[in-house]
N, C-alpha and C. Protein backbone atom coordinates (compact mmCIF):
# COMPACT_ATOMS: atom_id res chain seq x y z
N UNK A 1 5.89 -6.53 20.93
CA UNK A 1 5.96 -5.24 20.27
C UNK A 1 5.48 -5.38 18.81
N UNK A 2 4.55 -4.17 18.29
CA UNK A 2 4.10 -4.47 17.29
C UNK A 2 5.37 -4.05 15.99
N UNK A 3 5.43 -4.72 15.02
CA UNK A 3 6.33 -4.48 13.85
C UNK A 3 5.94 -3.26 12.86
N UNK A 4 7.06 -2.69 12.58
CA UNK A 4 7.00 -1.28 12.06
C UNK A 4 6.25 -2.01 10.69
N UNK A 5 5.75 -0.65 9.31
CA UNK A 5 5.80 -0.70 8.22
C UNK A 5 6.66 -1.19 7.53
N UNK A 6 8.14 -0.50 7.45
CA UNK A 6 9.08 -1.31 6.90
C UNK A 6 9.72 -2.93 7.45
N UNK A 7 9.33 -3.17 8.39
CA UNK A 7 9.59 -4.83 8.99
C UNK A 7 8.72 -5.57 8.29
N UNK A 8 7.13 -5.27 8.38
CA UNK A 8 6.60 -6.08 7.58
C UNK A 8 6.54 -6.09 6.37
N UNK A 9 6.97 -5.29 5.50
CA UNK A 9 7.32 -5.08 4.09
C UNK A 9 8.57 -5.94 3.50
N UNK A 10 9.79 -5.56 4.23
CA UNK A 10 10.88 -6.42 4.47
C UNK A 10 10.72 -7.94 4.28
N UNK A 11 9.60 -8.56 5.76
CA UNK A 11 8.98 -9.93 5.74
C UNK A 11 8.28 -10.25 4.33
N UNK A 12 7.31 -9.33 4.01
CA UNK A 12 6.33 -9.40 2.67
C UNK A 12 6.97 -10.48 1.58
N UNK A 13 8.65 -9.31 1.68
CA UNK A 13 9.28 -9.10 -0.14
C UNK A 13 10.15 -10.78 0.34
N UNK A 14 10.05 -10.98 1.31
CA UNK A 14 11.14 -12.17 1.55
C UNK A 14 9.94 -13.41 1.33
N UNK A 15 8.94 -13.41 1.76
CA UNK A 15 8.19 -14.56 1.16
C UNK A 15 6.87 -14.75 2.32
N UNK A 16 6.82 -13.59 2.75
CA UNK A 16 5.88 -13.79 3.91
C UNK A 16 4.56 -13.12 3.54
N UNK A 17 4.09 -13.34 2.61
CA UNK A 17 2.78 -12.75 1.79
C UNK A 17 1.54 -13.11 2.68
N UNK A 18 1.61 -13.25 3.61
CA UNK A 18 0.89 -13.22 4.65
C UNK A 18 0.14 -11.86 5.43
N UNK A 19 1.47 -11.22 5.22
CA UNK A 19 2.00 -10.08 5.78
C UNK A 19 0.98 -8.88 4.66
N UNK A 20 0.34 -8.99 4.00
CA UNK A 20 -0.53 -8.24 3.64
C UNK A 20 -1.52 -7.20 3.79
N UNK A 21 -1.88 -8.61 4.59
CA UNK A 21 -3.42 -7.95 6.05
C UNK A 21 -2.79 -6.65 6.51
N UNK A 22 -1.92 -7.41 7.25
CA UNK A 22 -1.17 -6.26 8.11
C UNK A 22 -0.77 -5.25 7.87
N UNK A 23 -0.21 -4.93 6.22
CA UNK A 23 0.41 -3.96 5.85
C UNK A 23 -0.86 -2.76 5.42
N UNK A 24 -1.70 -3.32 4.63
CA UNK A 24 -3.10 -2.91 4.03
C UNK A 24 -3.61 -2.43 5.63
N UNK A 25 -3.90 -2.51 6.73
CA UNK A 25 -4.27 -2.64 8.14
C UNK A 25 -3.60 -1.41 8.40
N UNK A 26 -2.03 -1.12 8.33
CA UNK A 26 -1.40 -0.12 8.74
C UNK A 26 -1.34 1.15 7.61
N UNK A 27 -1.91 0.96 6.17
CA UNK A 27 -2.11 1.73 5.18
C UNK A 27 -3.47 2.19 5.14
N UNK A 28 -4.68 1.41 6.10
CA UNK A 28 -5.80 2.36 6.29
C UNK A 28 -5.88 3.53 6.27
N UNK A 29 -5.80 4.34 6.77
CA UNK A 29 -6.03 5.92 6.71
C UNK A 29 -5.76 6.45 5.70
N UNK A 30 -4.16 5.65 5.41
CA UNK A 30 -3.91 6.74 3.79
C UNK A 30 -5.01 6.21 2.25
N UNK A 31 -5.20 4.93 2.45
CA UNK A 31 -6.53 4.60 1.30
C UNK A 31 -7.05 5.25 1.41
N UNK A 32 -8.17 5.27 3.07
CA UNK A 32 -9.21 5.96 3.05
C UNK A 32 -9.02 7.24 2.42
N UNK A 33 -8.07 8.26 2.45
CA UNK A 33 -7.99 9.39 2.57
C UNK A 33 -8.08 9.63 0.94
N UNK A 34 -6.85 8.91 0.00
CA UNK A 34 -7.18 8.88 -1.20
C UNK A 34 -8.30 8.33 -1.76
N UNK A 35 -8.96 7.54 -0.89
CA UNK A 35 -10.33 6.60 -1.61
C UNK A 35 -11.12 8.07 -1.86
N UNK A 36 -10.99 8.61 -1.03
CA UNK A 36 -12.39 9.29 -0.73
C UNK A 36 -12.32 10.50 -1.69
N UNK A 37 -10.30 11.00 -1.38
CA UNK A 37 -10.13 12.61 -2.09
C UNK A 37 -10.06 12.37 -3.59
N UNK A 38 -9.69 11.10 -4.62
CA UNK A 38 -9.33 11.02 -5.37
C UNK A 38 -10.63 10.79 -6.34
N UNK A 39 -11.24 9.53 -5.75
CA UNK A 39 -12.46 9.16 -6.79
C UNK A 39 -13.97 9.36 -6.33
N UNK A 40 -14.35 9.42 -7.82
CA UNK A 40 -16.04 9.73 -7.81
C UNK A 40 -17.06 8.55 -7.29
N UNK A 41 -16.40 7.53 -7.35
CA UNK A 41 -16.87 6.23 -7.14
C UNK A 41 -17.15 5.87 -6.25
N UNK A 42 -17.86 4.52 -5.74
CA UNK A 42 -18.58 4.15 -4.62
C UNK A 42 -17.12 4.43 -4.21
N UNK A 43 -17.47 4.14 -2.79
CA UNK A 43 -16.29 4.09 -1.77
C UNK A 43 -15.64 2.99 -1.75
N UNK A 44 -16.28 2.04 -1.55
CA UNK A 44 -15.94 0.62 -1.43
C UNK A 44 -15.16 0.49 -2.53
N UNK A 45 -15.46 1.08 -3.67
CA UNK A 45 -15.02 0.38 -5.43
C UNK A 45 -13.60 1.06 -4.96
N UNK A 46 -13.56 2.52 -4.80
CA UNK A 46 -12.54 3.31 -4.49
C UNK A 46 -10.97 2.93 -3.87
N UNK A 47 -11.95 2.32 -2.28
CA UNK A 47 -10.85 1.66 -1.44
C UNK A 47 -10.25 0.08 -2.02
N UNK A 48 -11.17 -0.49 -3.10
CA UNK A 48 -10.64 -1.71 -3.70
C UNK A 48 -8.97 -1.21 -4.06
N UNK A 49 -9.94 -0.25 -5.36
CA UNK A 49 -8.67 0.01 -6.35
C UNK A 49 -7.11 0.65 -5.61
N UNK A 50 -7.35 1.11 -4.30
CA UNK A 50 -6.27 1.39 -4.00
C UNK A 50 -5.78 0.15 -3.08
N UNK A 51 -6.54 -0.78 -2.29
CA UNK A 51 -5.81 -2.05 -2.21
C UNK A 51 -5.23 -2.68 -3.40
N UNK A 52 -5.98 -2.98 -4.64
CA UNK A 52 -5.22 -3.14 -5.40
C UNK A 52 -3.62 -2.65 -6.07
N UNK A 53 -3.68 -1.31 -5.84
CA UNK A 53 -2.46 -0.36 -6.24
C UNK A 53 -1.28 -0.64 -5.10
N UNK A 54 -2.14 -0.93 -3.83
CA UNK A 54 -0.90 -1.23 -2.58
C UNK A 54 -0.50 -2.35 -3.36
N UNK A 55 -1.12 -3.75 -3.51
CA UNK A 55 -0.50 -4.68 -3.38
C UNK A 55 0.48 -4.78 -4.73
N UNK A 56 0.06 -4.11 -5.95
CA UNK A 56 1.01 -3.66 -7.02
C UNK A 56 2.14 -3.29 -6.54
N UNK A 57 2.31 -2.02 -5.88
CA UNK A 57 3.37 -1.36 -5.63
C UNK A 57 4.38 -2.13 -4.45
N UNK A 58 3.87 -3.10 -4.21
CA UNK A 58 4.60 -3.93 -3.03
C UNK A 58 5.08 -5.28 -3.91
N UNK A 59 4.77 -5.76 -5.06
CA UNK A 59 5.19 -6.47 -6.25
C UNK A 59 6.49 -5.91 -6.90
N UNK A 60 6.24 -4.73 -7.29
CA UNK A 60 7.10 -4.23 -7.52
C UNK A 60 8.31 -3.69 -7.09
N UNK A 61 7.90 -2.99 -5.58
CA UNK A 61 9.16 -2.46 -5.00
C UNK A 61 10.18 -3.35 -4.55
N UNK A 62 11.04 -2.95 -4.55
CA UNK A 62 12.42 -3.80 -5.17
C UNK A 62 13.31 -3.46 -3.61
N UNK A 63 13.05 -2.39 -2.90
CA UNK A 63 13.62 -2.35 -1.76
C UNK A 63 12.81 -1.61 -0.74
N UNK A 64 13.29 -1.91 0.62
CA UNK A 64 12.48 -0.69 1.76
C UNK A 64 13.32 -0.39 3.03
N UNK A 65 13.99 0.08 2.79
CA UNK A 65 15.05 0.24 4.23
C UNK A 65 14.54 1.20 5.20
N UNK A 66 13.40 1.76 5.11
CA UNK A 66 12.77 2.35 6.29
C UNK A 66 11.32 3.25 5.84
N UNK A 67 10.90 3.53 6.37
CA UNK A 67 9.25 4.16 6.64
C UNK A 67 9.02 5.04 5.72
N UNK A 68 10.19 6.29 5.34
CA UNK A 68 10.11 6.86 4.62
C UNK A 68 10.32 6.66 3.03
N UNK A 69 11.05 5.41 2.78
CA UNK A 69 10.89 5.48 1.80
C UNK A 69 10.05 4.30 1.46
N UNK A 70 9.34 3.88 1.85
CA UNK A 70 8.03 2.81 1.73
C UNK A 70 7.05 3.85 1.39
N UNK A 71 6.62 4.73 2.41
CA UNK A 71 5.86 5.48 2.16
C UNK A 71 5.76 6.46 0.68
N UNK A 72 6.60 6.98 0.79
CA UNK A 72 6.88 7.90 -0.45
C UNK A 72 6.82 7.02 -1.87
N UNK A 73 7.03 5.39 -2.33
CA UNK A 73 6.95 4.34 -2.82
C UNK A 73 5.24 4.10 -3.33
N UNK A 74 4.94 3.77 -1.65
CA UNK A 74 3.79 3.52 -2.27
C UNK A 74 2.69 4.77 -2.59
N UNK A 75 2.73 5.62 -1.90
CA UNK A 75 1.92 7.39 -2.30
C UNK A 75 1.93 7.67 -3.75
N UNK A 76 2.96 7.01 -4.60
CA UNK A 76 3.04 7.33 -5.99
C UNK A 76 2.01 6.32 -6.65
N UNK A 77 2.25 5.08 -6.02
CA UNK A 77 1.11 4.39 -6.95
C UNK A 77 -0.05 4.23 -6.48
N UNK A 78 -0.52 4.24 -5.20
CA UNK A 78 -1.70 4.72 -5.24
C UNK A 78 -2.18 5.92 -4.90
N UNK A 79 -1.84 7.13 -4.73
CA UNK A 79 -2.44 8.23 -5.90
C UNK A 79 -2.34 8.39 -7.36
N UNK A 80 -2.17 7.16 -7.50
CA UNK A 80 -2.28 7.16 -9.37
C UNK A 80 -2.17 5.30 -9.83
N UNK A 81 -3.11 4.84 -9.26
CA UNK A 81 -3.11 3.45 -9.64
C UNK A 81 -3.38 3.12 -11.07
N UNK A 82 -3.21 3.94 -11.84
CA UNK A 82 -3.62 3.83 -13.54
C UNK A 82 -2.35 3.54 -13.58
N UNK A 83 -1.18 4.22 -13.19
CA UNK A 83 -0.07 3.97 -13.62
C UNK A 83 0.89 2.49 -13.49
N UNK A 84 0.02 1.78 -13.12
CA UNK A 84 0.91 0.53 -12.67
C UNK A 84 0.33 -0.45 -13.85
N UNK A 85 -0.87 -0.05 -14.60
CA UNK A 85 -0.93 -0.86 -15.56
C UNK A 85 -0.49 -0.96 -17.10
């Protein structure tokens, strides 16, 4: 069975930074969606900066006890990856 969002996040914050791929993998659509709605920029440059903002906001977050609030977590920083610097 494949592992939810919050399982592998859970794994991530415990030391399994492995667990990246996977998470970035299951956050596809929502990059794409901000890559595309947010910036003027190549696409590619676009979808960087919001891998970048995932893996920020997964540095930072401090807890994840389920889907919803992972999600809602990370939606703040990357629709606004300026803010994490």
């Amino acid at each position: 069975m494949e592992k939810t969002l919050s399982e592998l996040i859970r794994e991530y914050k415990d030391g399994g930074k492995r667990n990246f791929e996977k998470i970035a993998e299951k956050m596809n659509p929502l990059i794409e969606f901000y890559a595309r709605k947010l910036y003027t920029w190549d696409r590619e440059d676009a979808r960087q900066e919001m891998l970048l903002a995932l893996f920020l906001s997964l540095e930072k977050m401090k807890y994840c006890r389920n889907e919803g609030e992972m999600l809602s977590l990370s939606l703040i920083h990357i629709s606004e990856p300026t803010r994490l610097r």
